[in-house]
PDB file of N, CA and C in Angstrom:
ATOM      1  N   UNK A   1     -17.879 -10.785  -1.445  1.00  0.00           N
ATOM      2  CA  UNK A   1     -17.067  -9.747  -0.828  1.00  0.00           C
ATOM      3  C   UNK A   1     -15.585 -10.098  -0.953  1.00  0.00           C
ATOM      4  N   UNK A   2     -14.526  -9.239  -1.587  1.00  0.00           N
ATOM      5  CA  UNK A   2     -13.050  -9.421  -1.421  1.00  0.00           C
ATOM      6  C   UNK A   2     -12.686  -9.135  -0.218  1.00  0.00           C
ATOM      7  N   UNK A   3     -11.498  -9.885  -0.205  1.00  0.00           N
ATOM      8  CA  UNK A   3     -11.106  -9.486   1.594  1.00  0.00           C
ATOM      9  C   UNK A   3      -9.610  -9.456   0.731  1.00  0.00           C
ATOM     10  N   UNK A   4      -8.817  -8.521   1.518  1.00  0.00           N
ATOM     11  CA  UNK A   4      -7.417  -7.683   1.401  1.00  0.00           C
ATOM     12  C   UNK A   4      -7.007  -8.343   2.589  1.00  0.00           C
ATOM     13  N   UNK A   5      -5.781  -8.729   2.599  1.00  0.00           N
ATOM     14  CA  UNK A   5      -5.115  -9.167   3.662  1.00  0.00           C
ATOM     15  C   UNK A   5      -3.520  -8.596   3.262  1.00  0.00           C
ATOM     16  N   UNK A   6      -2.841  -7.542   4.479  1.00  0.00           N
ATOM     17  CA  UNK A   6      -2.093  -6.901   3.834  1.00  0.00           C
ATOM     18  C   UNK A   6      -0.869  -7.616   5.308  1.00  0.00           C
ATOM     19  N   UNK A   7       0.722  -7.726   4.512  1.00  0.00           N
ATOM     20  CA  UNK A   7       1.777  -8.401   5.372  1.00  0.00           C
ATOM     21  C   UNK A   7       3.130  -7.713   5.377  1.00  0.00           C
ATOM     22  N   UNK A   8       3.625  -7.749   6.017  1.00  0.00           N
ATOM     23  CA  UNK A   8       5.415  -6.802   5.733  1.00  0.00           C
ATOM     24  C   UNK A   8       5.418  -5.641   6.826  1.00  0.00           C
ATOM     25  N   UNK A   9       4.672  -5.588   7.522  1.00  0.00           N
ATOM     26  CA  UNK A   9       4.816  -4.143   8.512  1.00  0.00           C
ATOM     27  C   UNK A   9       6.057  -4.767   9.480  1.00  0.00           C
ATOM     28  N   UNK A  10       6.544  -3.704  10.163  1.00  0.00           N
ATOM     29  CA  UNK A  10       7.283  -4.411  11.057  1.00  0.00           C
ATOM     30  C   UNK A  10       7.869  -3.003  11.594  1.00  0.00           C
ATOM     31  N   UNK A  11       9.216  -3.140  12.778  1.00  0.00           N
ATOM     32  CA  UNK A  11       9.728  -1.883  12.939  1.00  0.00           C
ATOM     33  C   UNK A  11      11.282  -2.239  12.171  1.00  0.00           C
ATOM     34  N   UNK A  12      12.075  -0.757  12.057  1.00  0.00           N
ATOM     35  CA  UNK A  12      12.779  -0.700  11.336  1.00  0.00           C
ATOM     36  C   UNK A  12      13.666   0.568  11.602  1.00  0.00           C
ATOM     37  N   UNK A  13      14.890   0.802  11.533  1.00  0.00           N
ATOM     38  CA  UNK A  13      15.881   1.845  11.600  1.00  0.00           C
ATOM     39  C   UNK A  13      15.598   2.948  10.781  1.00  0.00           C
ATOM     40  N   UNK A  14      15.449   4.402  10.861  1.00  0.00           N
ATOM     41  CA  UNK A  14      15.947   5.178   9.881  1.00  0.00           C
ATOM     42  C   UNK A  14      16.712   5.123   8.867  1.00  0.00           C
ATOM     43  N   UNK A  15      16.385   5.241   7.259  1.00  0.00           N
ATOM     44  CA  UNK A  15      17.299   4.778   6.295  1.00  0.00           C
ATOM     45  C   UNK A  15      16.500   3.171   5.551  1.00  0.00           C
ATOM     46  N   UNK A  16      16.067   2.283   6.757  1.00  0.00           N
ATOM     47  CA  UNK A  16      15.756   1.009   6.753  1.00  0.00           C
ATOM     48  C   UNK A  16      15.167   0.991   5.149  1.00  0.00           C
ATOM     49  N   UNK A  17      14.524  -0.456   5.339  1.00  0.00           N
ATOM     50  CA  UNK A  17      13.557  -1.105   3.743  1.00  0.00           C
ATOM     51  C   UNK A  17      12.366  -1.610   4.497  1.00  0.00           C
ATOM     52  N   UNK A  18      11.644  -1.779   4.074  1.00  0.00           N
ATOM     53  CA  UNK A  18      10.329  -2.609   3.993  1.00  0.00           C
ATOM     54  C   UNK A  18       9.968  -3.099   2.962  1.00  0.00           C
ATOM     55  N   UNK A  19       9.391  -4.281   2.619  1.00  0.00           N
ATOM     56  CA  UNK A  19       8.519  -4.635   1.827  1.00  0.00           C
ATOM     57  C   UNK A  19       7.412  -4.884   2.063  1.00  0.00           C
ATOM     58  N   UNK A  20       5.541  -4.381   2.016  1.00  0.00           N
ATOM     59  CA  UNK A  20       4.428  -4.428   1.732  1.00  0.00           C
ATOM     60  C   UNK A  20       3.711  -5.622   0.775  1.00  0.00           C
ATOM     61  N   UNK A  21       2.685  -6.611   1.573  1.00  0.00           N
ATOM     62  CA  UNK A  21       2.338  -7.302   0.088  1.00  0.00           C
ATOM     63  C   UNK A  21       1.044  -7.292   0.821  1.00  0.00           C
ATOM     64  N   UNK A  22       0.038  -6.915  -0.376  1.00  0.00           N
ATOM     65  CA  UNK A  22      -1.465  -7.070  -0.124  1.00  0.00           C
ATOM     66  C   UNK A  22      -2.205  -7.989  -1.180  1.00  0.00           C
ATOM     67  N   UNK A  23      -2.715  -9.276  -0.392  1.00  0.00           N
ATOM     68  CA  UNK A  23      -3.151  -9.962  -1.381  1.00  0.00           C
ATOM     69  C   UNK A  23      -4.703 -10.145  -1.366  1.00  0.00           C
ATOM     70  N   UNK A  24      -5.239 -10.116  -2.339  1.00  0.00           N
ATOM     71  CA  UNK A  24      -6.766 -10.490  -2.647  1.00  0.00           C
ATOM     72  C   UNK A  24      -7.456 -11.735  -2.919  1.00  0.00           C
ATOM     73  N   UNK A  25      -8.530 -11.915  -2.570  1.00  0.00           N
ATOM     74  CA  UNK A  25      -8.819 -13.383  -2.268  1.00  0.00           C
ATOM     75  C   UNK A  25      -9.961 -14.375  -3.209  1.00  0.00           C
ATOM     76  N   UNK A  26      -9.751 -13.008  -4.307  1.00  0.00           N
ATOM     77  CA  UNK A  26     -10.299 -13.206  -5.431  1.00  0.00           C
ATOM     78  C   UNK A  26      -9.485 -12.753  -6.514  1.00  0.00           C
ATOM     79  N   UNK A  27      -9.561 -13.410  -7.443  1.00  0.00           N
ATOM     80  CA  UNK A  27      -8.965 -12.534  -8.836  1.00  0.00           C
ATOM     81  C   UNK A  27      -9.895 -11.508  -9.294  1.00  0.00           C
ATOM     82  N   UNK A  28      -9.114 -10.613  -9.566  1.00  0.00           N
ATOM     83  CA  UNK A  28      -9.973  -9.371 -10.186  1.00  0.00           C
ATOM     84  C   UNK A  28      -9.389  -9.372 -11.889  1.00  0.00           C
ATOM     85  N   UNK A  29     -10.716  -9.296 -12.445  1.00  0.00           N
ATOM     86  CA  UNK A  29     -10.422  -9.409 -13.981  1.00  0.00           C
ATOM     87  C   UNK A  29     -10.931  -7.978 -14.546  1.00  0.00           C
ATOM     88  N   UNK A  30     -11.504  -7.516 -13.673  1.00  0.00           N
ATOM     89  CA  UNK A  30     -12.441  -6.092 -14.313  1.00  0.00           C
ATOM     90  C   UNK A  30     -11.220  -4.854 -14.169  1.00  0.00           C
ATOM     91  N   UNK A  31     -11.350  -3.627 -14.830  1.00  0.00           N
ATOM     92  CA  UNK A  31     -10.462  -2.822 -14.822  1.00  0.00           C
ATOM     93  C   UNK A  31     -10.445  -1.686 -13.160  1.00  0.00           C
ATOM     94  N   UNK A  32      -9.418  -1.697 -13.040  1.00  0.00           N
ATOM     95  CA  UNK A  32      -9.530  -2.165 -11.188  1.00  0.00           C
ATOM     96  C   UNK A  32      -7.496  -0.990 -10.719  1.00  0.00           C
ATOM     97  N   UNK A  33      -7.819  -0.726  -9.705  1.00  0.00           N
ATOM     98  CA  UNK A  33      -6.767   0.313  -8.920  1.00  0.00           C
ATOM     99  C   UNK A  33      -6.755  -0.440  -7.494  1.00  0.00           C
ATOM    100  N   UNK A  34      -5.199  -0.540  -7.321  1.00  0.00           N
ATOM    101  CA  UNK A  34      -5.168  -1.075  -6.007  1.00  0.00           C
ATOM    102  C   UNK A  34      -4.139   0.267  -5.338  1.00  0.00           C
ATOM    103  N   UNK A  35      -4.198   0.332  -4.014  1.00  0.00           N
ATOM    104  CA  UNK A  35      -3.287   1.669  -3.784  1.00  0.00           C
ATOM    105  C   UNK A  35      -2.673   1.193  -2.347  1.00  0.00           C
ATOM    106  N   UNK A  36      -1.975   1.900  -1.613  1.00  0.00           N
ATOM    107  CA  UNK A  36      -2.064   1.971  -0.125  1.00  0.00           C
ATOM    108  C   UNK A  36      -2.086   3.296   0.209  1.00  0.00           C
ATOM    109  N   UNK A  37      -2.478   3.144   0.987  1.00  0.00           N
ATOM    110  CA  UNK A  37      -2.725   4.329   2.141  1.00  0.00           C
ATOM    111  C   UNK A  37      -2.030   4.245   3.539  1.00  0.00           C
ATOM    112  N   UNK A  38      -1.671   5.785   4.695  1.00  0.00           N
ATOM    113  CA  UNK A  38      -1.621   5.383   5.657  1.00  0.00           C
ATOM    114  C   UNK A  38      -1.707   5.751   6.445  1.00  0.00           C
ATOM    115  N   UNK A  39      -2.382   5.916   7.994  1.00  0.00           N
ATOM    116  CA  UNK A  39      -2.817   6.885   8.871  1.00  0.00           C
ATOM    117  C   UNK A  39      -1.915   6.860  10.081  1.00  0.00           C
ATOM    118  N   UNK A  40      -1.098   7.736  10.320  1.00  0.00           N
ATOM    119  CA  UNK A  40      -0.592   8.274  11.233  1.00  0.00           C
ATOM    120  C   UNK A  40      -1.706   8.519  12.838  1.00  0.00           C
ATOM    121  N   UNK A  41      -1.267   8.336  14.167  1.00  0.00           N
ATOM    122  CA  UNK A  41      -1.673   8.568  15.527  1.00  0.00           C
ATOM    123  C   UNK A  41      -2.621  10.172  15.019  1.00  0.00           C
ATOM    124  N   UNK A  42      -3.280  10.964  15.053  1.00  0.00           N
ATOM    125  CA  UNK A  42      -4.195  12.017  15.079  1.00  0.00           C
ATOM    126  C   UNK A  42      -3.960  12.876  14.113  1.00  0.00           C
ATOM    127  N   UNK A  43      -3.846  11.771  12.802  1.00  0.00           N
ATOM    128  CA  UNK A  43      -3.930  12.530  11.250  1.00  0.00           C
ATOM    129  C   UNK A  43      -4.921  11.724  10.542  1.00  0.00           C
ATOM    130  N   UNK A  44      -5.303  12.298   9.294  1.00  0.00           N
ATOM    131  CA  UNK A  44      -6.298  11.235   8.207  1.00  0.00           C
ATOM    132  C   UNK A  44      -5.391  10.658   7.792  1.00  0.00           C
ATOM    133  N   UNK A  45      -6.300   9.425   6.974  1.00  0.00           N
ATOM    134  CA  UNK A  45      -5.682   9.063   6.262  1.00  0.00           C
ATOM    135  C   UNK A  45      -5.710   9.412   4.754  1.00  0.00           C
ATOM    136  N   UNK A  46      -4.377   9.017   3.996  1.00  0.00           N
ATOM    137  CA  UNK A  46      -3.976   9.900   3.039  1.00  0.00           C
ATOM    138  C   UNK A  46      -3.153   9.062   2.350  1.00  0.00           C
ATOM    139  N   UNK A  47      -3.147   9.061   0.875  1.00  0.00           N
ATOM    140  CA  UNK A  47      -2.771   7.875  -0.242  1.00  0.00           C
ATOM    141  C   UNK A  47      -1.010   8.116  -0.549  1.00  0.00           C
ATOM    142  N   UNK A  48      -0.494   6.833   0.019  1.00  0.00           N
ATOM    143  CA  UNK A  48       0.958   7.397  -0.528  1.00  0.00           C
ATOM    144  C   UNK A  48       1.059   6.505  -1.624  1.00  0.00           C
ATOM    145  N   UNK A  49       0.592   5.710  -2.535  1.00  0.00           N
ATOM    146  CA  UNK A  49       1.170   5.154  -3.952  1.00  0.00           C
ATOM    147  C   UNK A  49      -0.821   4.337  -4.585  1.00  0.00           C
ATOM    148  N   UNK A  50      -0.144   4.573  -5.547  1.00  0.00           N
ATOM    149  CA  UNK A  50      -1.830   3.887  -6.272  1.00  0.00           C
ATOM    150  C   UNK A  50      -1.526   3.358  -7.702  1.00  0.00           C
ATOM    151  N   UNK A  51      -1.483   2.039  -8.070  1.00  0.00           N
ATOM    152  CA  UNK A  51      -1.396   1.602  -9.414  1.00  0.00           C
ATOM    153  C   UNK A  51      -2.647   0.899 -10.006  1.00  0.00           C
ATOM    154  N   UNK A  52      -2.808   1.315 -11.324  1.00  0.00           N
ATOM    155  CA  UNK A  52      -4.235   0.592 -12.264  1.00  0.00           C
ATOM    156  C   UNK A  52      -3.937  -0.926 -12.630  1.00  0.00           C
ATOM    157  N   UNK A  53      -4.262  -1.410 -13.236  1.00  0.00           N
ATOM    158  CA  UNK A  53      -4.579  -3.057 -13.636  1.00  0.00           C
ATOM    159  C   UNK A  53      -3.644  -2.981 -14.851  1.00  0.00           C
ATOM    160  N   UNK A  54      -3.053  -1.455 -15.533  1.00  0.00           N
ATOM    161  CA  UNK A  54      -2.712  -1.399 -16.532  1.00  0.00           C
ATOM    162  C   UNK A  54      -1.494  -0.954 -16.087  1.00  0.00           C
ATOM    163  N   UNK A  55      -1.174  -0.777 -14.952  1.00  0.00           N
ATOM    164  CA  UNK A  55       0.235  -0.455 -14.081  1.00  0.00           C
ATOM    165  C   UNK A  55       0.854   0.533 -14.334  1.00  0.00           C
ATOM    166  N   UNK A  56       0.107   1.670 -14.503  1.00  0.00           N
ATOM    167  CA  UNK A  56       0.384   3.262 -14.109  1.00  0.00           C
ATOM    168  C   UNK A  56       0.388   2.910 -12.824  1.00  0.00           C
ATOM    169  N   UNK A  57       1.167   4.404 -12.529  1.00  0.00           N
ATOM    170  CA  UNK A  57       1.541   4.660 -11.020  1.00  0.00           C
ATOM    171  C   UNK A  57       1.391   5.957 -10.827  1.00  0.00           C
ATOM    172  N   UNK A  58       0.583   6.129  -9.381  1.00  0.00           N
ATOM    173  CA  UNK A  58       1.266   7.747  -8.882  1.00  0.00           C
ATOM    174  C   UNK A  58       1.736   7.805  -7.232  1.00  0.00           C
ATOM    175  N   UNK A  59       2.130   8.379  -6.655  1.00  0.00           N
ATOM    176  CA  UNK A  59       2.491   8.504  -5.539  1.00  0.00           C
ATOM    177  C   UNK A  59       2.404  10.150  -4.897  1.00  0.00           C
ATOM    178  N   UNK A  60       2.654   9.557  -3.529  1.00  0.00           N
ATOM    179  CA  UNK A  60       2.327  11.106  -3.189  1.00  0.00           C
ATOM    180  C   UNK A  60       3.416  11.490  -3.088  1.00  0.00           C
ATOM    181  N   UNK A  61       4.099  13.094  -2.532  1.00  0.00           N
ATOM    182  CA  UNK A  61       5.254  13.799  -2.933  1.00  0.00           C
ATOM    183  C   UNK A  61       6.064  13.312  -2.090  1.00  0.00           C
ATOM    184  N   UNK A  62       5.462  12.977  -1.001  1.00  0.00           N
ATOM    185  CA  UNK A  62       6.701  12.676   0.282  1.00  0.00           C
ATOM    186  C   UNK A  62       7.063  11.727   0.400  1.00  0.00           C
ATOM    187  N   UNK A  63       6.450  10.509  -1.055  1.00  0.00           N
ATOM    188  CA  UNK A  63       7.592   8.989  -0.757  1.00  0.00           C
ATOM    189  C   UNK A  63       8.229   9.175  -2.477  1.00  0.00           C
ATOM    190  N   UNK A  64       7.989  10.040  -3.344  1.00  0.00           N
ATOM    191  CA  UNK A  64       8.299   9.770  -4.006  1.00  0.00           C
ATOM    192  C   UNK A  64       9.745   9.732  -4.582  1.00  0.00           C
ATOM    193  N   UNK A  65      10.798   9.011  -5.290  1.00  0.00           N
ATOM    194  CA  UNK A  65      11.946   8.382  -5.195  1.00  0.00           C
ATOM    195  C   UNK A  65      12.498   7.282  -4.249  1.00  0.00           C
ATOM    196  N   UNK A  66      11.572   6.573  -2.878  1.00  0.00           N
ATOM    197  CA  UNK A  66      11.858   6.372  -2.022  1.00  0.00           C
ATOM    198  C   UNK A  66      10.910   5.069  -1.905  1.00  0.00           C
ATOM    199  N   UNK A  67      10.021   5.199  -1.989  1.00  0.00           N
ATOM    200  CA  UNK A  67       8.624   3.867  -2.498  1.00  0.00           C
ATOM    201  C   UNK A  67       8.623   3.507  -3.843  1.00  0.00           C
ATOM    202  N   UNK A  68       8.066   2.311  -3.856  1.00  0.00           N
ATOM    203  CA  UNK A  68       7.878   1.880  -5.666  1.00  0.00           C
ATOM    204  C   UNK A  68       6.284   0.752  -5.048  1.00  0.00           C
ATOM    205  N   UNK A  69       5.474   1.237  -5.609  1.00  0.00           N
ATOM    206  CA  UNK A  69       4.927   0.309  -5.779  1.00  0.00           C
ATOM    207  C   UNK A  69       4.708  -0.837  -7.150  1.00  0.00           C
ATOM    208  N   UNK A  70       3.495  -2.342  -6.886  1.00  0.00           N
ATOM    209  CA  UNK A  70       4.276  -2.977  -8.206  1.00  0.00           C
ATOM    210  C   UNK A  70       2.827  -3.879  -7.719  1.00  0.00           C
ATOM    211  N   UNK A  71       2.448  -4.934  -9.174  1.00  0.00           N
ATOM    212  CA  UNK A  71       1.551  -5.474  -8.585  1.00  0.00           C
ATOM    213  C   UNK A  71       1.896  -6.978  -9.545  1.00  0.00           C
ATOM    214  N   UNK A  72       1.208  -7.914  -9.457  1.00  0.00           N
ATOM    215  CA  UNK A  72       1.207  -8.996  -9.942  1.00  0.00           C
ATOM    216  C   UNK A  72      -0.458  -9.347 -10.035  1.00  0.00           C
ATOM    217  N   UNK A  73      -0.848  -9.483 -11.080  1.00  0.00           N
ATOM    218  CA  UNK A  73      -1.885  -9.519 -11.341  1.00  0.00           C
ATOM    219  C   UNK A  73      -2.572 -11.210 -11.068  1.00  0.00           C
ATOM    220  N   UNK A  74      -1.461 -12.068 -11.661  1.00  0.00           N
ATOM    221  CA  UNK A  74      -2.163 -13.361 -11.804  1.00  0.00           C
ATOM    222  C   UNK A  74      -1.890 -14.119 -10.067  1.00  0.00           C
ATOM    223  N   UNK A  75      -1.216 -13.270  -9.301  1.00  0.00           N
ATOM    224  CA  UNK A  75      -0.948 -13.419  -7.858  1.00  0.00           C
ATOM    225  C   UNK A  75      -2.350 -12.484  -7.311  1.00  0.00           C
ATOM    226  N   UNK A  76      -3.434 -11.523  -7.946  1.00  0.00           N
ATOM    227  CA  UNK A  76      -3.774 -10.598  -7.352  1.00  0.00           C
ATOM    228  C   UNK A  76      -3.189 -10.511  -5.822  1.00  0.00           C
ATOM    229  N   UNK A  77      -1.949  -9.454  -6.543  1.00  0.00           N
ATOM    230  CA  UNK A  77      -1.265  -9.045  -5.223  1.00  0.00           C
ATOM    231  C   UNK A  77      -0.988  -7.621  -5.895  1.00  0.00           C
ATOM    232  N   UNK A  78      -0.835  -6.695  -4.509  1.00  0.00           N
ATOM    233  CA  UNK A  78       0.047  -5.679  -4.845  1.00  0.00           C
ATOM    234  C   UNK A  78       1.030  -5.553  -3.541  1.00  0.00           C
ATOM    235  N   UNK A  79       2.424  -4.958  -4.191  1.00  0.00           N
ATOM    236  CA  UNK A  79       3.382  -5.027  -3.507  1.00  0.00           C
ATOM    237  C   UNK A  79       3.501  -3.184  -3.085  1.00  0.00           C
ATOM    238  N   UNK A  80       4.419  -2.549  -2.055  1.00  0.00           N
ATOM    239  CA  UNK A  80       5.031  -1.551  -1.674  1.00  0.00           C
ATOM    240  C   UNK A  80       6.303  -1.617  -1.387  1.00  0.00           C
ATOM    241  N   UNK A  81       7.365  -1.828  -2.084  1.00  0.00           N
ATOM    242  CA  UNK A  81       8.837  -1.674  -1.508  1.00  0.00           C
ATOM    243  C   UNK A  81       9.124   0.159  -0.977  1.00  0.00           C
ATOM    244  N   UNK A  82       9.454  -0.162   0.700  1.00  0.00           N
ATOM    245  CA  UNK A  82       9.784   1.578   0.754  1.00  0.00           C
ATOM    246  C   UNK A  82      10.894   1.134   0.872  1.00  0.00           C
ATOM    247  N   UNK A  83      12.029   1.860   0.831  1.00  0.00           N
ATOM    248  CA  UNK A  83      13.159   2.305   1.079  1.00  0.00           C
ATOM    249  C   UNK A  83      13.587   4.274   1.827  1.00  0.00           C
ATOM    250  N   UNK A  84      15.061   4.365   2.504  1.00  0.00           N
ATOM    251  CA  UNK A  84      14.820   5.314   2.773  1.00  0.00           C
ATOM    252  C   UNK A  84      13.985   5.750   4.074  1.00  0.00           C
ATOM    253  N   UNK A  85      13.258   4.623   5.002  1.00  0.00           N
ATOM    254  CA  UNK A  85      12.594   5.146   5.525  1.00  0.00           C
ATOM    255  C   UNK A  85      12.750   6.304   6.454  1.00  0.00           C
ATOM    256  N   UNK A  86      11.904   7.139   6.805  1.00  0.00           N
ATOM    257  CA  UNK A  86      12.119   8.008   8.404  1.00  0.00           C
ATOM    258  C   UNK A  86      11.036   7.643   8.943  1.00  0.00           C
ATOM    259  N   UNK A  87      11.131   8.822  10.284  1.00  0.00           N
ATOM    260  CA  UNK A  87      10.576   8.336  11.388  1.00  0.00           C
ATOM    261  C   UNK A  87       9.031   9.047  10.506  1.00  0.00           C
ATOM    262  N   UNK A  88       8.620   9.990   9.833  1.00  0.00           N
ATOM    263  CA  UNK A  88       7.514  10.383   9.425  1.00  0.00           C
ATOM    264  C   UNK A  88       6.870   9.526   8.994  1.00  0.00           C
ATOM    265  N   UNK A  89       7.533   8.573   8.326  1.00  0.00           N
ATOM    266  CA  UNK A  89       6.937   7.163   7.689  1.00  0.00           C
ATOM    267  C   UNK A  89       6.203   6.381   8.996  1.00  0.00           C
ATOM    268  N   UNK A  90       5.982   6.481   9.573  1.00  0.00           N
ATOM    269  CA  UNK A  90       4.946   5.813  10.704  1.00  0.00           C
ATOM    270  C   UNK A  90       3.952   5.792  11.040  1.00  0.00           C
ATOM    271  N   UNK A  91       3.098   4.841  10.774  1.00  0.00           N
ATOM    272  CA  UNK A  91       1.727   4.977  10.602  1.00  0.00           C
ATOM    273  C   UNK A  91       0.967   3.469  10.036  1.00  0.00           C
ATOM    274  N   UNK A  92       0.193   3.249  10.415  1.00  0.00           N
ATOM    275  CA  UNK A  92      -0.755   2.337   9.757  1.00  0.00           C
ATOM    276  C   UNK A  92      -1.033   2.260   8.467  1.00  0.00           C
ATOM    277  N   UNK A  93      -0.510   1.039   7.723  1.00  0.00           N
ATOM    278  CA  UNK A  93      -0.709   1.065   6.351  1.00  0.00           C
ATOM    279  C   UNK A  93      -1.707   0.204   5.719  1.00  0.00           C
ATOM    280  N   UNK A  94      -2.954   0.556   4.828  1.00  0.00           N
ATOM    281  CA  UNK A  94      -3.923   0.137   4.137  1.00  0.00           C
ATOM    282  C   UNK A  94      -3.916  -0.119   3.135  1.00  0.00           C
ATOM    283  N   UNK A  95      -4.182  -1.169   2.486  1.00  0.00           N
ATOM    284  CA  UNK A  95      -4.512  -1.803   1.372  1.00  0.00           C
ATOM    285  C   UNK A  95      -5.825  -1.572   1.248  1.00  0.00           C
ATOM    286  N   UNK A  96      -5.749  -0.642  -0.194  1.00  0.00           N
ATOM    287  CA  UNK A  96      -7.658  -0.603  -0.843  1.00  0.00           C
ATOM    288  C   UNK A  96      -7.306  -0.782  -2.507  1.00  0.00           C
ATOM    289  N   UNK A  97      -8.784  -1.437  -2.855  1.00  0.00           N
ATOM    290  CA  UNK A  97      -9.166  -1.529  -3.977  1.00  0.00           C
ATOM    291  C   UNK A  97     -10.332  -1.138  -4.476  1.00  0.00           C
ATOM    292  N   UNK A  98      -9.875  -0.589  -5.673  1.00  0.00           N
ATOM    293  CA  UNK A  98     -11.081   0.462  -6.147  1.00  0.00           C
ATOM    294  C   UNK A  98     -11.681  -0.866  -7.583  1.00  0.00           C
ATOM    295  N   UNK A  99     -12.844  -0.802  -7.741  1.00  0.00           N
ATOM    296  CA  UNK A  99     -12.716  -2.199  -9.063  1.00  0.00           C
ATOM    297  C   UNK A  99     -13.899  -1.349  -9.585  1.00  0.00           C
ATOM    298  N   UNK A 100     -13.647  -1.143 -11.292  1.00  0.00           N
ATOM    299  CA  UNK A 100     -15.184   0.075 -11.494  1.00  0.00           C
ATOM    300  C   UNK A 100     -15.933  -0.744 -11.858  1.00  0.00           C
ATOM    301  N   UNK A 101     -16.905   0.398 -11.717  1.00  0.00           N
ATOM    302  CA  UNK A 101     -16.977   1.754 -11.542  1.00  0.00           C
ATOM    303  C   UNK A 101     -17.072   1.578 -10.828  1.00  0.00           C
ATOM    304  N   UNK A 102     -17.688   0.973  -9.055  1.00  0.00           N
ATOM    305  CA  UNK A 102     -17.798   1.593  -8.056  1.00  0.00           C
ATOM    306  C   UNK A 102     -18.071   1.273  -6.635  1.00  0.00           C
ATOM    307  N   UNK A 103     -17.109  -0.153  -6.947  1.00  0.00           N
ATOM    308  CA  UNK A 103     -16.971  -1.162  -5.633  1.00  0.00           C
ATOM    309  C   UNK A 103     -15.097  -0.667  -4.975  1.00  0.00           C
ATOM    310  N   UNK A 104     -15.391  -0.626  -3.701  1.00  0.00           N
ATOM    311  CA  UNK A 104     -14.515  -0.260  -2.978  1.00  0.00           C
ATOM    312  C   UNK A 104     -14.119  -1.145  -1.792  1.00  0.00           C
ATOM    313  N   UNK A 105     -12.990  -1.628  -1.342  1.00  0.00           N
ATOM    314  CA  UNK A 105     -12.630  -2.751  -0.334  1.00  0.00           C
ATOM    315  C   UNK A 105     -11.311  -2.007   0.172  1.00  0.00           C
ATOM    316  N   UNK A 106     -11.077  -2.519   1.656  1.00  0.00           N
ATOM    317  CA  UNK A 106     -10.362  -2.072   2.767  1.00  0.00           C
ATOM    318  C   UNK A 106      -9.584  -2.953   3.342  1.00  0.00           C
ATOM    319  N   UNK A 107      -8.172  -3.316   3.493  1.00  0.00           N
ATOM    320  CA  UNK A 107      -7.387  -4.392   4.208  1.00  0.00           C
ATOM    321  C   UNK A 107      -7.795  -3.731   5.616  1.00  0.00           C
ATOM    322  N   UNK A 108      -7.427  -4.953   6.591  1.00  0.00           N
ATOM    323  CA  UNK A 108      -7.160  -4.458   7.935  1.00  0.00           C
ATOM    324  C   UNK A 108      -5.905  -3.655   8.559  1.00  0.00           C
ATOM    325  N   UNK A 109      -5.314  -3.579   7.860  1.00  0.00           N
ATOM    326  CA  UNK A 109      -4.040  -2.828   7.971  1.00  0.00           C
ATOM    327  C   UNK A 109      -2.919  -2.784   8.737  1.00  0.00           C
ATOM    328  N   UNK A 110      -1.514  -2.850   8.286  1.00  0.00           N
ATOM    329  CA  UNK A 110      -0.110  -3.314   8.941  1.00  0.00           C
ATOM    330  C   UNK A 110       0.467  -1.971   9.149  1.00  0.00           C
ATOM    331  N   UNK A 111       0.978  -2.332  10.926  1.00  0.00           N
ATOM    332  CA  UNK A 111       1.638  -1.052  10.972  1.00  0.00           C
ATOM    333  C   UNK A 111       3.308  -1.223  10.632  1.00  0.00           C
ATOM    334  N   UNK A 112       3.429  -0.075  10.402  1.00  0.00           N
ATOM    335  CA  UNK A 112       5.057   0.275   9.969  1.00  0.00           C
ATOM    336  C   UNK A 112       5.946   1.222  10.990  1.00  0.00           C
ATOM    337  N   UNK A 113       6.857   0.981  11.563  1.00  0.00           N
ATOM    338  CA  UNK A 113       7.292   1.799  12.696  1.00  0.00           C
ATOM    339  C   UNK A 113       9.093   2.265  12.468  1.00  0.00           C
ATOM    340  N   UNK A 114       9.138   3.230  12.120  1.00  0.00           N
ATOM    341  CA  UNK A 114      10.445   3.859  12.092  1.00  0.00           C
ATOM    342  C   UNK A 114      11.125   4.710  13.224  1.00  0.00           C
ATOM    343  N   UNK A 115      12.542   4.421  13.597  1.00  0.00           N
ATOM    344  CA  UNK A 115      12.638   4.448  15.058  1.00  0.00           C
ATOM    345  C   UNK A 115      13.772   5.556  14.962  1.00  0.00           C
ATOM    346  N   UNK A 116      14.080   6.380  15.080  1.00  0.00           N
ATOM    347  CA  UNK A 116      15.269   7.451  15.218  1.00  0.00           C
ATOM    348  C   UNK A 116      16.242   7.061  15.410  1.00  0.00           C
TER     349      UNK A 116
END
């Protein structure tokens, strides 16, 4: 079983930075997607950045210019730099990995808190 252990949450000013690092406790050699996700107080959760092993990227609309995600493979780590933050940005953030075809793993997840 991989275990995700994800670090960098913290609170932070409007405008603020964060940096995100989720590391894995295995190397993954198989062709493999690491993403984050993040769930807001009485919303789903919902994918704001996702990169492949081959380091495509997509993001969702509302961080995009503003997040970068990035990964280091021989660290199996993946990183989230946000920048820009607001207060919408608040929410519990997840580290998952997708490794195919069709094993799926879950960090425990860091919250992120943006303050008006």
């Amino acid at each position: 079983q991989v275990q995700l252990v994800e670090s960098g949450g913290g609170l932070v000013q409007t405008g603020g930075s964060l940096r995100l690092s989720c590391a894995a406790s295995e190397i993954i050699l198989s062709i493999n997607t690491m993403g984050w996700y993040r769930q807001a107080p009485g919303k789903q959760r919902e994918l704001v950045a996702g990169i492949t092993s081959g380091r495509s990227t997509n993001y969702a609309d509302s961080v995009k210019g503003r997040f970068t995600i990035s990964r280091d493979n021989a660290k199996n780590t993946v990183y989230l730099q946000m920048n820009s933050l607001k207060p919408e940005d608040t929410a519990v953030y997840y580290c998952h990995l997708v490794v195919w075809p069709s094993s799926s793993y879950w960090g425990q997840g860091t919250q992120v808190t943006v303050s008006s």
